[in-house]
Protein backbone atom coordinates (compact mmCIF):
# COMPACT_ATOMS: atom_id res chain seq x y z
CA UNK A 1 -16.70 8.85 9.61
CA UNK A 2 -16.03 10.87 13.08
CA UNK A 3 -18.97 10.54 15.17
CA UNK A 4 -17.96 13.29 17.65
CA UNK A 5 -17.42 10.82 20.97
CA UNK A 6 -14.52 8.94 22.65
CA UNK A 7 -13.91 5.08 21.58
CA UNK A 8 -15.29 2.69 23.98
CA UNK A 9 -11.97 1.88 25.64
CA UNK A 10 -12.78 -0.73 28.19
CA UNK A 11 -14.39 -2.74 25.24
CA UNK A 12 -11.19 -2.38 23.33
CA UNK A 13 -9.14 -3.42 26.46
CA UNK A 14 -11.67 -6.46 26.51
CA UNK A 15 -10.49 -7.13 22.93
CA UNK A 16 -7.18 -6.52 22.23
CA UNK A 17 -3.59 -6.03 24.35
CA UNK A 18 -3.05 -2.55 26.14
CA UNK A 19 -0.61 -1.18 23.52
CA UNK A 20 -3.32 -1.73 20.66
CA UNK A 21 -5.93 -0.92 22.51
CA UNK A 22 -4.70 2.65 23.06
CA UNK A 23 -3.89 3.27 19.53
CA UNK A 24 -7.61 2.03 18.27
CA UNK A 25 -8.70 4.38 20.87
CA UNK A 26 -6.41 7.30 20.16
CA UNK A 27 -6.78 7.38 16.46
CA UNK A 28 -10.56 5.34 15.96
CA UNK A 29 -9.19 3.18 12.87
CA UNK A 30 -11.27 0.42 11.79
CA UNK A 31 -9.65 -2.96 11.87
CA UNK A 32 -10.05 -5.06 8.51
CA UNK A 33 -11.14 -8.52 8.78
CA UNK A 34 -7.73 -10.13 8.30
CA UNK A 35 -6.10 -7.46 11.19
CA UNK A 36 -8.83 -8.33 13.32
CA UNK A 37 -7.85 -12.03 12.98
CA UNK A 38 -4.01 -12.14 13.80
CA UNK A 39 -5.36 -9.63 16.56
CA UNK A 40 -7.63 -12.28 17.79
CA UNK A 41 -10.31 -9.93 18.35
CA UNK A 42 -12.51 -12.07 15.91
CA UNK A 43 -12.11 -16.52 15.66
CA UNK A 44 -12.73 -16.68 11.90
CA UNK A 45 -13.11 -15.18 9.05
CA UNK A 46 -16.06 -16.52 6.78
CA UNK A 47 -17.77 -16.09 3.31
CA UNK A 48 -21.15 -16.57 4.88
CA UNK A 49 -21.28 -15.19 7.89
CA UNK A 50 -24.98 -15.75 8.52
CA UNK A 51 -24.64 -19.37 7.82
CA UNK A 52 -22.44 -19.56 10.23
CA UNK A 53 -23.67 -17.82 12.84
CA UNK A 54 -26.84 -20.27 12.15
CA UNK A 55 -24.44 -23.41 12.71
CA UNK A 56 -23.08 -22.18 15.58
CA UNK A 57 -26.59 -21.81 17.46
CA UNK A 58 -27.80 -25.03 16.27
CA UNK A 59 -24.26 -26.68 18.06
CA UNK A 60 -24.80 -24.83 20.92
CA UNK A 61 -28.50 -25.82 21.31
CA UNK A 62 -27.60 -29.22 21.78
CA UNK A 63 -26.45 -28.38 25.29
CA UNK A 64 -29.69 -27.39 25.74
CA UNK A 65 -31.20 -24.10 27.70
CA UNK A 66 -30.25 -24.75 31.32
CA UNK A 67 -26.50 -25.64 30.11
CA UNK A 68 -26.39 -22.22 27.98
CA UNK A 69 -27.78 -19.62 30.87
CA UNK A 70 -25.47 -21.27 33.36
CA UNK A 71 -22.66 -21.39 30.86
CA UNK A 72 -23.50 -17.30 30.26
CA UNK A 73 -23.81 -16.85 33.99
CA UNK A 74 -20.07 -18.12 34.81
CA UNK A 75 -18.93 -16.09 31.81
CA UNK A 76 -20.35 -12.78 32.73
CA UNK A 77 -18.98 -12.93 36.72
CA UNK A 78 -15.55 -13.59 35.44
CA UNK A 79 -15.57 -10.71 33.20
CA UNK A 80 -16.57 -8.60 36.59
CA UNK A 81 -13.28 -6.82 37.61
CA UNK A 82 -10.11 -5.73 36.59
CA UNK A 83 -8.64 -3.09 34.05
CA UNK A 84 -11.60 -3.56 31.69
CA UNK A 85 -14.71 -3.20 34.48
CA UNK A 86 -12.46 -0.08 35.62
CA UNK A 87 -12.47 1.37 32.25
CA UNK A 88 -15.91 0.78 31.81
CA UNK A 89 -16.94 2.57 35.11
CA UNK A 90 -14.83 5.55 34.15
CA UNK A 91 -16.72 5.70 30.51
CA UNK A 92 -20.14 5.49 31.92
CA UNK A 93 -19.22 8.37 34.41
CA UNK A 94 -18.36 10.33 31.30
CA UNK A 95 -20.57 10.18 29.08
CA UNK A 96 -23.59 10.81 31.83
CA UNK A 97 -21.80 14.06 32.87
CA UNK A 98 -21.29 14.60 28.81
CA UNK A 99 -24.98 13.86 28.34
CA UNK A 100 -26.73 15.43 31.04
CA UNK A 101 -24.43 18.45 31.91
CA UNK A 102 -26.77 21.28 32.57
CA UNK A 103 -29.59 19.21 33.33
């Protein structure tokens, strides 16, 4: 179903290479599970996807919490920058001028 707004494109540029990034964009297919895969936008495809989701935390707990929020903390400043954090800057001036136009 439509929803009426533009596809996040800087989380698609995140995901996937340029060229399919642009057409998910353009035309707002869904990806099935096994397109998703050979895209590598997903690692696996599982029966029981709660299960595990539930194995993964318990391996990652191991490392314990002060391993984890420094392991999130180098993650999150290398995603700062490039095409993607460009993308996303141009989407969030967007939608506030499509949201509070008027205001």
């Amino acid at each position: 179903m439509a929803l009426g707004i533009p596809a996040s494109y800087a989380a698609l540029l995140g995901m996937f290479p340029e060229q399919v990034a642009r057409e998910l964009a353009y035309t707002g297919r869904i990806l099935t599970a096994e397109e998703a895969l050979a895209l590598g936008a997903v690692r696996e495809v599982v029966a029981d996807p709660v299960g595990r989701g539930v194995a993964l935390g318990i391996e990652m707990a191991r490392h314990g919490r002060n391993v984890l929020e420094a392991t999130k903390r180098i993650i999150i400043e290398t995603a700062r920058g490039g095409a993607a954090a460009r993308a996303w800057e141009a989407e969030l001036r967007l939608f506030r001028q499509a949201l509070f136009a008027g205001r």
